[in-house]
Protein backbone atom coordinates (compact mmCIF):
# COMPACT_ATOMS: atom_id res chain seq x y z
CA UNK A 1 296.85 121.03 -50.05
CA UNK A 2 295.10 119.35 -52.70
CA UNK A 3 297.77 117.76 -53.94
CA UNK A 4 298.78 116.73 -50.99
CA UNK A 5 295.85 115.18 -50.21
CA UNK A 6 295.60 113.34 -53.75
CA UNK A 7 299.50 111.83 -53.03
CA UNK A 8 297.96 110.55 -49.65
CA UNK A 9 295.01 108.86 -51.25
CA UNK A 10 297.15 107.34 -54.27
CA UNK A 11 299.54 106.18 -52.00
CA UNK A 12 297.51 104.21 -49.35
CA UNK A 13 295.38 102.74 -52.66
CA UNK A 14 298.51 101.74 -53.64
CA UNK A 15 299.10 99.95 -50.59
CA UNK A 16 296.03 97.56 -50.24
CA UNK A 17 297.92 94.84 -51.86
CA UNK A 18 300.25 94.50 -49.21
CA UNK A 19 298.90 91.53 -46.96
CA UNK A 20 300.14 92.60 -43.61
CA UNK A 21 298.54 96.49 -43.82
CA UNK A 22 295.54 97.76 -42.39
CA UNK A 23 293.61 100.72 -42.35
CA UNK A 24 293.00 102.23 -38.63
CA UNK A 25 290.59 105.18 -37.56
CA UNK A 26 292.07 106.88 -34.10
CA UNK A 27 290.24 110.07 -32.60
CA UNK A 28 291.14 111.64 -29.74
CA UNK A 29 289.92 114.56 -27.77
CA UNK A 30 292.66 116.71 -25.25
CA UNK A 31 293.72 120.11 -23.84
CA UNK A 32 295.95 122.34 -25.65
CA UNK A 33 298.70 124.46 -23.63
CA UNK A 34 300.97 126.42 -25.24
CA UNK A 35 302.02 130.35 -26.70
CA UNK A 36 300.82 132.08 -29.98
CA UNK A 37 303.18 135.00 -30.31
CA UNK A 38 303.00 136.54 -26.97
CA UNK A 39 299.85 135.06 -25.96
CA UNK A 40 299.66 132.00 -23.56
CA UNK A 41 296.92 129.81 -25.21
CA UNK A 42 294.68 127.01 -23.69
CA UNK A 43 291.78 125.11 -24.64
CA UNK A 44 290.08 121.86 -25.65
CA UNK A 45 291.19 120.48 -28.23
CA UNK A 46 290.41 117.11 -31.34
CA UNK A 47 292.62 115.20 -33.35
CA UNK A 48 291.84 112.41 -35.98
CA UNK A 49 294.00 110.14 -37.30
CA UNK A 50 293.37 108.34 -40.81
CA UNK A 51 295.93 105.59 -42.76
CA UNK A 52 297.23 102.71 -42.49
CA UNK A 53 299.12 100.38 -40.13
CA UNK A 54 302.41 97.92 -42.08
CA UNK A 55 303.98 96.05 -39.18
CA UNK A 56 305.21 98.84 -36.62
CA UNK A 57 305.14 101.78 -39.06
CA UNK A 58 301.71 103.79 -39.73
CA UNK A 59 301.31 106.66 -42.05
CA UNK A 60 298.10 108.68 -42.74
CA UNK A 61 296.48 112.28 -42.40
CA UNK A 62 296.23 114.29 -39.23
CA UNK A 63 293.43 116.41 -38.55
CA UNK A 64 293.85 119.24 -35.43
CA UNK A 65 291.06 121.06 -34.10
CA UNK A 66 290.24 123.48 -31.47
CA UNK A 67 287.75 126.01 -31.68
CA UNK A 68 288.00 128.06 -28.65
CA UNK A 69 291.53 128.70 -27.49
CA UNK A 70 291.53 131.76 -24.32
CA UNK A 71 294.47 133.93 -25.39
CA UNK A 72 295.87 135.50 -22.57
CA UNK A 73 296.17 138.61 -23.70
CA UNK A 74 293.24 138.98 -26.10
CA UNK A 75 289.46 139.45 -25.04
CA UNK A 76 288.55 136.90 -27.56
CA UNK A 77 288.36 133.49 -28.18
CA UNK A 78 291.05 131.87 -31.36
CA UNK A 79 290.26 129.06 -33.61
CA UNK A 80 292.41 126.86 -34.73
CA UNK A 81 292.91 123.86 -37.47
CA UNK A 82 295.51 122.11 -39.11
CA UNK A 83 295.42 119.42 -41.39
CA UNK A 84 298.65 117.04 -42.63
CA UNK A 85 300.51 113.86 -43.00
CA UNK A 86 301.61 111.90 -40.07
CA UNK A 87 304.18 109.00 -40.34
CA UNK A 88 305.53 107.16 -36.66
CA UNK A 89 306.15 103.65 -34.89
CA UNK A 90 303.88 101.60 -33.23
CA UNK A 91 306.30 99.60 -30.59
CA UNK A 92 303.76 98.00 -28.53
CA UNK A 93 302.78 99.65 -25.94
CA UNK A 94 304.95 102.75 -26.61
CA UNK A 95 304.48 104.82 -30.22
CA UNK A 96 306.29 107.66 -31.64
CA UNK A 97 305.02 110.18 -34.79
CA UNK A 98 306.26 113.34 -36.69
CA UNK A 99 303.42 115.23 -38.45
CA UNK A 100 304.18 117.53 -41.33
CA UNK A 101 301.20 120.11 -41.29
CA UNK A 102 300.46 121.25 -44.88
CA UNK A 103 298.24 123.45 -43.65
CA UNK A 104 297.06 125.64 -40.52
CA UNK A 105 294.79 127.98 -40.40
CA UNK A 106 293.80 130.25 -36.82
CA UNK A 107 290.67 132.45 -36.96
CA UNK A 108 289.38 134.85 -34.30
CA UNK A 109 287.01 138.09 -34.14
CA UNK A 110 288.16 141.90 -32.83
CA UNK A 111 284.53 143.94 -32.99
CA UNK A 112 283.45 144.17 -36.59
CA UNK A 113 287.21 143.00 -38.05
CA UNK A 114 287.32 138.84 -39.15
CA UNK A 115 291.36 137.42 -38.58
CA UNK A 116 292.74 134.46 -40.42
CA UNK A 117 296.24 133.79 -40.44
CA UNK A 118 297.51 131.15 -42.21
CA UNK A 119 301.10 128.89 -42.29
CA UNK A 120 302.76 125.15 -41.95
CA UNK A 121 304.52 123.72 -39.77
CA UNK A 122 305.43 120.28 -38.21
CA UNK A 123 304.07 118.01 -35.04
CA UNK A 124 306.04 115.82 -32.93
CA UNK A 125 304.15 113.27 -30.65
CA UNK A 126 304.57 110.41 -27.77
CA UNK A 127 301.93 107.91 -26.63
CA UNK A 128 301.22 105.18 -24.01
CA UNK A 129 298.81 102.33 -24.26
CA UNK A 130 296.75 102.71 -21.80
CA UNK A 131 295.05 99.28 -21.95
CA UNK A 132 292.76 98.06 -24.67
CA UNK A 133 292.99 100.14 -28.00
CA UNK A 134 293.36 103.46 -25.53
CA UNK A 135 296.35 105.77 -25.72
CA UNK A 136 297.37 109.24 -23.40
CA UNK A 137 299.29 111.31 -26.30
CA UNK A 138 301.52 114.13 -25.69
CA UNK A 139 302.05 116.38 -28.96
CA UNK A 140 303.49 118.90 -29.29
CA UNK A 141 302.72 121.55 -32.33
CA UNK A 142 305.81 124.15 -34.32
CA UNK A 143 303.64 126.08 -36.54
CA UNK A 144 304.35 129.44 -38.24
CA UNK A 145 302.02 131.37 -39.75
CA UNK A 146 303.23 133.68 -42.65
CA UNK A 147 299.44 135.30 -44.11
CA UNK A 148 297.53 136.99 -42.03
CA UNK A 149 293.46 138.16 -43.79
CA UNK A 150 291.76 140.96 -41.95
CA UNK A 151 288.41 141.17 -43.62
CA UNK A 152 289.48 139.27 -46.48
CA UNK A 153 292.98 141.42 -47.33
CA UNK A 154 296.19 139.55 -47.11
CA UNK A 155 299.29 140.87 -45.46
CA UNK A 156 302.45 139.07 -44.73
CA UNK A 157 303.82 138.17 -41.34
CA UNK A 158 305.45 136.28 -38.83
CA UNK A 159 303.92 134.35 -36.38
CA UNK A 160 304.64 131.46 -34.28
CA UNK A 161 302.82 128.97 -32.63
CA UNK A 162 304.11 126.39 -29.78
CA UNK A 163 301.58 124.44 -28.48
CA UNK A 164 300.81 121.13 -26.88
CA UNK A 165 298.56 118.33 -26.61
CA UNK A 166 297.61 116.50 -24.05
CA UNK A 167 294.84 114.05 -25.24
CA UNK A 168 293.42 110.86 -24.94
CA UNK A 169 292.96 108.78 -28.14
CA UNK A 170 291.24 104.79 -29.27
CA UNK A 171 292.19 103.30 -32.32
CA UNK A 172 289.07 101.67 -33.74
């Protein structure tokens, strides 16, 4: 992730030579809907975007949170974060974006036994200009998680997450 995160950075300083770029700043707040294994999940839901605009194009890091998802089947409450790099087009009023997610991370509480699982995945996303720098964003999330900590001892396994976004987002 780290490294990751240090490509990002050298790449976008790299960047600020090119006349026609800018930096933007876009957060949004929405609802997630979706399944984690055979759980239906819903909940509120952030999202911040950070990079820069070059004519159409944009590229920059993607930050998801939500930190209480209802499971369906589950008497507790999941948390959930992902962090990686998004890339799309900007055409106008309509925009388009594919987010790789470097890394995701859910966390929930049984009783006395702590849960983390952790995995990758990707993020594909559609948006309307609403008017003004406001956008309505459908996203939707593929992540799989692979590690899975109960009270701080890994175990491997294979979970899946499919989950959308429905948020509303300004680009300051």
């Amino acid at each position: 992730m780290r490294n990751l995160l240090l490509v990002l950075t050298l790449f976008l300083s790299s960047q600020l030579a090119v006349a026609s770029s800018w930096w933007f700043f876009e957060p949004g707040i929405g609802y997630y809907q979706g399944h984690y294994n055979s759980s239906k999940i819903s909940g509120l839901g952030f999202d911040v975007k950070l990079g820069f605009n070059w004519n159409k194009l944009y590229i920059g890091a993607d930050l998801g949170y939500a930190s209480e998802l209802n499971a369906s089947s589950v008497p507790y409450d999941i948390g959930m974060n992902n962090t990686g790099l998004v890339i799309g087009y900007n055409g106008g009023g309509w925009r388009f974006w594919y987010g790789m997610v470097s890394g995701a991370t859910l966390a929930y509480k049984n009783g006395a036994n702590e849960y983390e699982a952790t995995g990758s995945g990707s993020k594909i996303g559609i948006g309307a200009k609403t008017g003004g720098n406001s956008y309505i964003n459908l996203e939707v999330n593929f992540l799989k998680y692979d590690e899975l900590s109960t009270n701080g001892t890994p175990a491997d396994v294979n979970y899946f997450m499919d989950a959308a976004l429905l948020s509303f987002s300004w680009l300051l």
